[in-house]
N, C-alpha and C. Protein backbone atom coordinates (compact mmCIF):
# COMPACT_ATOMS: atom_id res chain seq x y z
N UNK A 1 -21.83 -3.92 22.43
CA UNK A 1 -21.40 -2.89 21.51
C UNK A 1 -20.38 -3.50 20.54
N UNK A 2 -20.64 -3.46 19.59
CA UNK A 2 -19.28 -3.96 17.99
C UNK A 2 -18.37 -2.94 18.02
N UNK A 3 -17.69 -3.27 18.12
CA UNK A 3 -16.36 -2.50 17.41
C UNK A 3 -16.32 -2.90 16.21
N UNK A 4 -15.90 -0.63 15.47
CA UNK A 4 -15.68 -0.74 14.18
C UNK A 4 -14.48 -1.60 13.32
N UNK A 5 -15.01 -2.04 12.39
CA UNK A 5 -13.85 -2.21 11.60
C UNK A 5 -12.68 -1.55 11.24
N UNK A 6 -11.78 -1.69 11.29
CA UNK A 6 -10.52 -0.59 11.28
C UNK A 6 -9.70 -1.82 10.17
N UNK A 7 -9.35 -0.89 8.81
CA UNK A 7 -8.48 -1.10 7.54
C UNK A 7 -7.01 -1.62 8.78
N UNK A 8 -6.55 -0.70 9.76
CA UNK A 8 -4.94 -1.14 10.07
C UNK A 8 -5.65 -1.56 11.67
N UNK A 9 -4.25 -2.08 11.86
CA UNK A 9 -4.04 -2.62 13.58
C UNK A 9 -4.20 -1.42 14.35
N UNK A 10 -3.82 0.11 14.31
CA UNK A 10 -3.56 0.92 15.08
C UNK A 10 -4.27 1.74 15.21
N UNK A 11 -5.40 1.81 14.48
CA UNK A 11 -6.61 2.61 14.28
C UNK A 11 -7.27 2.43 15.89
N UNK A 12 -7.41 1.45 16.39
CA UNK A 12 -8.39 0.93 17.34
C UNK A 12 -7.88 1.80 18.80
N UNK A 13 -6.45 1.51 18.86
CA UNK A 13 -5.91 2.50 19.71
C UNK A 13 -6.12 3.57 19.49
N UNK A 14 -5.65 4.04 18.21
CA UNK A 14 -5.85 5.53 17.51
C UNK A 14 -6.96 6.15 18.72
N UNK A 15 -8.05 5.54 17.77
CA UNK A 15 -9.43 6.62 17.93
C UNK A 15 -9.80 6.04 19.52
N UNK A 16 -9.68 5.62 20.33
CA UNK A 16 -9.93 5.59 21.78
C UNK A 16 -9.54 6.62 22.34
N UNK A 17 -7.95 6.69 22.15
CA UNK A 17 -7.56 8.30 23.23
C UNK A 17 -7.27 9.54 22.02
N UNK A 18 -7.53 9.26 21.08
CA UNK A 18 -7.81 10.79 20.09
C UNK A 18 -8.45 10.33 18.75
N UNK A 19 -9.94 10.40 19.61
CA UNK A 19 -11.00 10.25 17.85
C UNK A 19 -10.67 11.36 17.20
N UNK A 20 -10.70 12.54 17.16
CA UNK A 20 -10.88 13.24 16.69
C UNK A 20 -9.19 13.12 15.78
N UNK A 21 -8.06 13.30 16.11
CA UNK A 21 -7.12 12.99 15.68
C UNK A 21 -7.33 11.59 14.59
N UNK A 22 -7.83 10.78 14.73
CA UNK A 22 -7.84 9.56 14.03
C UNK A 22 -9.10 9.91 12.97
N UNK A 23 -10.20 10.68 13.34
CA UNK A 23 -10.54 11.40 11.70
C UNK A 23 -10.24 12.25 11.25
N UNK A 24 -9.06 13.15 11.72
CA UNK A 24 -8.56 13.70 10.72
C UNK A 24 -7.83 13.58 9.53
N UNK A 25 -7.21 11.92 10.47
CA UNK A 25 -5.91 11.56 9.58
C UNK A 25 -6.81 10.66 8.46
N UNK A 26 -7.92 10.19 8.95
CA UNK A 26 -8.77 9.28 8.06
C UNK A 26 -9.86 10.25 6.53
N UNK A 27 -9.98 11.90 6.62
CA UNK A 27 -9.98 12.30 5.82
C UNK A 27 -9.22 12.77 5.26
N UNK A 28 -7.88 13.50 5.80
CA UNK A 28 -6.27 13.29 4.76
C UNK A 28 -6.47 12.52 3.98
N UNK A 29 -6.07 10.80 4.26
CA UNK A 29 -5.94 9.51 3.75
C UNK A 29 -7.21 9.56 2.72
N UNK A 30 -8.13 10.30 2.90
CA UNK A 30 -9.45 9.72 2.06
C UNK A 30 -9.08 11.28 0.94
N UNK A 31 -8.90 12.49 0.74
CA UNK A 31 -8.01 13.34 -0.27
C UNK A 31 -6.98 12.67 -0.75
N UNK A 32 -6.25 11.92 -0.19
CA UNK A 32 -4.79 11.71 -1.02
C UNK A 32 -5.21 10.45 -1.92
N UNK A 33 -6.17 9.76 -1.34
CA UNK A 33 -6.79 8.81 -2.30
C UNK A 33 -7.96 8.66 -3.60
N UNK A 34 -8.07 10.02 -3.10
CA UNK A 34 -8.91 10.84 -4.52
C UNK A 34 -8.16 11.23 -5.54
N UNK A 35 -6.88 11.64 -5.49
CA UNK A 35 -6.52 12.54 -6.23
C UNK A 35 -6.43 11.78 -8.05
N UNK A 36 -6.69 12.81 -8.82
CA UNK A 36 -7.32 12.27 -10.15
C UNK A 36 -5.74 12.04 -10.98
N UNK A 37 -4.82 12.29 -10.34
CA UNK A 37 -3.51 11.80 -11.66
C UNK A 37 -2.41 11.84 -9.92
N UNK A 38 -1.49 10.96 -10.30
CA UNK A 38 -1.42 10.03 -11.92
C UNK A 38 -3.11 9.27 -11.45
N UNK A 39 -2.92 8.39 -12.50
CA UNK A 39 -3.79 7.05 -12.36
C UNK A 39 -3.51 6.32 -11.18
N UNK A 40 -4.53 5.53 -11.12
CA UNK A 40 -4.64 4.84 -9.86
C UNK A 40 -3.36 3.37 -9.68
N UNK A 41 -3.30 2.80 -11.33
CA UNK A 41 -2.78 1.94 -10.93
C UNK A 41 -0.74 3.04 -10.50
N UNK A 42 -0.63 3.54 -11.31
CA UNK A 42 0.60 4.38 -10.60
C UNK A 42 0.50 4.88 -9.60
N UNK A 43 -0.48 5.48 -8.90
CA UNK A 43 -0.71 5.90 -7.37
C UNK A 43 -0.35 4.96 -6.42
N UNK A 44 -1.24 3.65 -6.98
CA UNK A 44 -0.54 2.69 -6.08
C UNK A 44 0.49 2.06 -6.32
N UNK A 45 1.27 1.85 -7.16
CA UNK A 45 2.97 1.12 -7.23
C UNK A 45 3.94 2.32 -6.78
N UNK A 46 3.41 3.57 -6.57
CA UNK A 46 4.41 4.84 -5.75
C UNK A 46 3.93 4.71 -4.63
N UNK A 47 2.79 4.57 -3.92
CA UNK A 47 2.69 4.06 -2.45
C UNK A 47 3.12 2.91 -2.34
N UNK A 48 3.54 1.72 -3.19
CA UNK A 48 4.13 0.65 -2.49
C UNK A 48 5.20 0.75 -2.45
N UNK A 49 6.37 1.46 -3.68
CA UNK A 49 7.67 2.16 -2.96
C UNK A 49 7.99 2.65 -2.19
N UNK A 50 7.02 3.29 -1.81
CA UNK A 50 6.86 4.28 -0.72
C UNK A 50 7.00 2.94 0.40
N UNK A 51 6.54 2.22 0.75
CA UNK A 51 6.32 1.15 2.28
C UNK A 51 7.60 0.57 1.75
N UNK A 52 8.11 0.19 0.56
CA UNK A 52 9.25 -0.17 0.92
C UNK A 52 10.77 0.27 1.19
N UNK A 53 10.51 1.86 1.07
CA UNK A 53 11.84 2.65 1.50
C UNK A 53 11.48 2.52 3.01
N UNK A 54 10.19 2.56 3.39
CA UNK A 54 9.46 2.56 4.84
C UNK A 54 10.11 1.15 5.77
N UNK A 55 10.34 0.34 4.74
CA UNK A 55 10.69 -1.01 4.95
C UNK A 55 9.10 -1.35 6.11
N UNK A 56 8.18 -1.07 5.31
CA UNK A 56 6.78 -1.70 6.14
C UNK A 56 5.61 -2.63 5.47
N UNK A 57 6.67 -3.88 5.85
CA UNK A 57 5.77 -5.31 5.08
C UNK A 57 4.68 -5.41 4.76
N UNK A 58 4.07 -4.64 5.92
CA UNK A 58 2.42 -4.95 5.44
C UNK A 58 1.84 -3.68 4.72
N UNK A 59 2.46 -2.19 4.54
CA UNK A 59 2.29 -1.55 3.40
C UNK A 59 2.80 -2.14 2.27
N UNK A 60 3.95 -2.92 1.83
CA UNK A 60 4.32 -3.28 0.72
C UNK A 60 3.05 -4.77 0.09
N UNK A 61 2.74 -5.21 0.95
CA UNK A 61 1.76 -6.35 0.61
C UNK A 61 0.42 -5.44 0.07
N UNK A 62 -0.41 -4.86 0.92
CA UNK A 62 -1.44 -4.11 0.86
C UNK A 62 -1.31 -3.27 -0.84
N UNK A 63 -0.30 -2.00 -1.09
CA UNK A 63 -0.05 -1.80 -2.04
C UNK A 63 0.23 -2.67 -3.30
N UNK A 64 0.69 -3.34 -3.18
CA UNK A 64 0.88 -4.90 -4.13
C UNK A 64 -0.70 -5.32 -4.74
N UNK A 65 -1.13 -5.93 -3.53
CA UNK A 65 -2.62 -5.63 -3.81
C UNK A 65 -3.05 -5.05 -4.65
N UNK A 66 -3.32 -3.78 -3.79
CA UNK A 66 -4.13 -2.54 -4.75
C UNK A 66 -3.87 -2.47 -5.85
N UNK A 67 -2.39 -2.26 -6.41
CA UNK A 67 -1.76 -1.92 -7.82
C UNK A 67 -2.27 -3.59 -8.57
N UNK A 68 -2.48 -4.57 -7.90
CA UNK A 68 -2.92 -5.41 -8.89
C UNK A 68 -4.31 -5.50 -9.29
N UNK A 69 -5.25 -5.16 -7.98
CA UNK A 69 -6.54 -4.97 -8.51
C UNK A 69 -6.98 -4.19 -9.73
N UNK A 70 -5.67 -3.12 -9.95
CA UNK A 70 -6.32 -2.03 -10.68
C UNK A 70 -5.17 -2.50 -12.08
N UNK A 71 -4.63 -3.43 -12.21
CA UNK A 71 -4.26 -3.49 -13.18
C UNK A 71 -3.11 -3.51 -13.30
N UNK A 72 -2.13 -3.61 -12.08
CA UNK A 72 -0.74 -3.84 -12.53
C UNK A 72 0.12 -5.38 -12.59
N UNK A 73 0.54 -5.53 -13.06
CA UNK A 73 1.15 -7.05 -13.64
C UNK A 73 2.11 -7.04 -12.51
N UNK A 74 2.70 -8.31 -12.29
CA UNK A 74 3.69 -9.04 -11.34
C UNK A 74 5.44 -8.21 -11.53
N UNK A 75 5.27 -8.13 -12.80
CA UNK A 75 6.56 -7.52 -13.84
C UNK A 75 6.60 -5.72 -13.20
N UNK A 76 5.39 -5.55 -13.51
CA UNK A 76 5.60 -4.16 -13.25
C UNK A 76 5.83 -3.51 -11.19
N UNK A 77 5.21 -4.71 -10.59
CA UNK A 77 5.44 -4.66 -9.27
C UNK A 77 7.23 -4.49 -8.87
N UNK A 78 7.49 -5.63 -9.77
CA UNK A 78 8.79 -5.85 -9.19
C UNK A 78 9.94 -4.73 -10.08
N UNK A 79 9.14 -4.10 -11.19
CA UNK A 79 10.37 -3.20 -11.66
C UNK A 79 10.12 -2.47 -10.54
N UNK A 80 9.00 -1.95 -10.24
CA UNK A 80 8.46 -0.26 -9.28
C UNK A 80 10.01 -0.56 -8.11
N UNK A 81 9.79 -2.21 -7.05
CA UNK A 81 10.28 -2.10 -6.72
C UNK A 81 12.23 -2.48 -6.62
N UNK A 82 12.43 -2.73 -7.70
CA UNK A 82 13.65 -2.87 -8.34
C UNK A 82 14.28 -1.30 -8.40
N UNK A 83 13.56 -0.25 -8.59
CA UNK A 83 14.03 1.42 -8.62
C UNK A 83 14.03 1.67 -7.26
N UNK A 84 13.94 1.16 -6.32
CA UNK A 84 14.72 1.41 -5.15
C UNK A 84 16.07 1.18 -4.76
N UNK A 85 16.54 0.53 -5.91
CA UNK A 85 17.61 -0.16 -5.40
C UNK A 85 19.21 1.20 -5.50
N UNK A 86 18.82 1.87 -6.16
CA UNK A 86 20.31 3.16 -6.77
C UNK A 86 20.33 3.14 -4.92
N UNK A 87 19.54 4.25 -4.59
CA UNK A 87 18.96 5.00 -3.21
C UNK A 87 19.21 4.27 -2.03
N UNK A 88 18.16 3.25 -2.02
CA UNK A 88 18.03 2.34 -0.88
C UNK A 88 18.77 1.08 -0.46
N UNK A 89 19.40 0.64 -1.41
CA UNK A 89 19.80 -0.70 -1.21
C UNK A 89 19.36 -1.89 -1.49
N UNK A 90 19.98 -3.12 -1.41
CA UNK A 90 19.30 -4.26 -1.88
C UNK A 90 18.90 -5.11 -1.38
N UNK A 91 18.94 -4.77 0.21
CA UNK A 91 18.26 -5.49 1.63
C UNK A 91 16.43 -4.96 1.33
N UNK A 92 16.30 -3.57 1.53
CA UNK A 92 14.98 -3.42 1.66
C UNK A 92 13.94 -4.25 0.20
N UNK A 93 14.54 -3.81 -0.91
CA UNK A 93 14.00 -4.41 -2.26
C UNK A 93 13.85 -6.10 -2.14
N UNK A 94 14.95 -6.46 -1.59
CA UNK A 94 14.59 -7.98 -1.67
C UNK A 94 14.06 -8.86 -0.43
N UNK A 95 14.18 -8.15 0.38
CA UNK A 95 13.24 -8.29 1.57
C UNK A 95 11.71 -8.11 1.35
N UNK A 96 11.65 -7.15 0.20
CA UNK A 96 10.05 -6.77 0.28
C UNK A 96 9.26 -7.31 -0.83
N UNK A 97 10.16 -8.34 -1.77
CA UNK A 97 9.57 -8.84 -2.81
C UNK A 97 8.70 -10.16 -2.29
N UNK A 98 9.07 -10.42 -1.26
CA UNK A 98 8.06 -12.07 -0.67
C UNK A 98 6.73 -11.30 -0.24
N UNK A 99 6.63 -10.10 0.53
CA UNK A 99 5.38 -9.58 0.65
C UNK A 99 4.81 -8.79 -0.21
N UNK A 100 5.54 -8.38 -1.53
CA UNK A 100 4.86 -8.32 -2.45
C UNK A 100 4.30 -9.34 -2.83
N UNK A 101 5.10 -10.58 -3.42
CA UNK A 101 4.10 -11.47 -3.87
C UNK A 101 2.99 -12.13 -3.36
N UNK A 102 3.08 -11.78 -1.74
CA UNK A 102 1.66 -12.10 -0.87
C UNK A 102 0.65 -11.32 -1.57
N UNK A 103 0.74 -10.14 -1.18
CA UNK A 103 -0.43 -9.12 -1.65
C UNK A 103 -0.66 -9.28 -3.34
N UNK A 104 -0.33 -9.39 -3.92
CA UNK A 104 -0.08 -9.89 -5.33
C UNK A 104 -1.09 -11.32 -5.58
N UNK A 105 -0.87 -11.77 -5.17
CA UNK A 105 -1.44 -13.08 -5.11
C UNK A 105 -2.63 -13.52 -4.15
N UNK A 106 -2.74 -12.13 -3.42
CA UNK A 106 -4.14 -12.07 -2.37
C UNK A 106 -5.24 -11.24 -3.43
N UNK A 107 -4.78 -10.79 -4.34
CA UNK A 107 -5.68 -9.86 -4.98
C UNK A 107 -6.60 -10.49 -6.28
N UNK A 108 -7.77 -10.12 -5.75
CA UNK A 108 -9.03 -10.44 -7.34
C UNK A 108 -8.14 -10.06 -8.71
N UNK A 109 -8.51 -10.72 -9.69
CA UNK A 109 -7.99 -10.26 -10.80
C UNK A 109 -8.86 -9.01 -11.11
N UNK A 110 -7.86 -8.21 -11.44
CA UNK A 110 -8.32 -6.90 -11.59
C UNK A 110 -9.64 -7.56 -13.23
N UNK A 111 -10.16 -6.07 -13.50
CA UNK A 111 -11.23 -5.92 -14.60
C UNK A 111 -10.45 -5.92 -15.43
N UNK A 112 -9.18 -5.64 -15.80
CA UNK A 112 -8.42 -5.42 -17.21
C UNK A 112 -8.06 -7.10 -17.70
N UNK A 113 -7.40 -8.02 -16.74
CA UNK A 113 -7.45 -9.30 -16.89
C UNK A 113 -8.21 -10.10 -18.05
């Protein structure tokens, strides 16, 4: 028997002792990723703020990613996460700029390129 592919590490646990719980949260996640505004590439540089108030490396890489596939520049990564800094501090922001530039630099050049 294969085991499915699972996007995160925790999925696998997830759906063993609550499938049903683990598709619910997997059609949430699949609405919040529809939604038609803002745009996608802003959807994703506010979910990667988002992982980094989270202080969660591998959301801040992943988002990095995404926002570059779809068109966001290196500049604009690091302002998104530079506006954390009033709020949050300057541990989480500069902690999370090396896994930005992972995900950044893991990503296809977007179509706008």
């Amino acid at each position: 028997m294969t085991m499915p592919d699972w996007n995160f590490p925790f999925e696998g646990p997830l759906h063993e002792v609550f499938p049903a719980l683990h598709e619910a949260q997997n059609a949430f996640m699949a609405q919040i990723d529809s939604l038609r505004v803002p745009d996608r590439k802003t959807h994703e540089l506010i979910r990667m703020v988002c992982t980094v108030v989270a202080r969660n490396p591998e959301g801040v890489q992943r988002h990095a990613m995404l926002a570059k596939e779809v068109g966001a520049t290196w500049e604009e990564i690091v302002g998104s996460i530079m506006l954390t800094l009033p709020a949050f501090g300057l541990l989480p922001a500069v902690q999370a700029l090396t896994h930005a530039r992972r995900g950044f630099d893991a990503a296809p050049e977007s179509e706008t390129d």
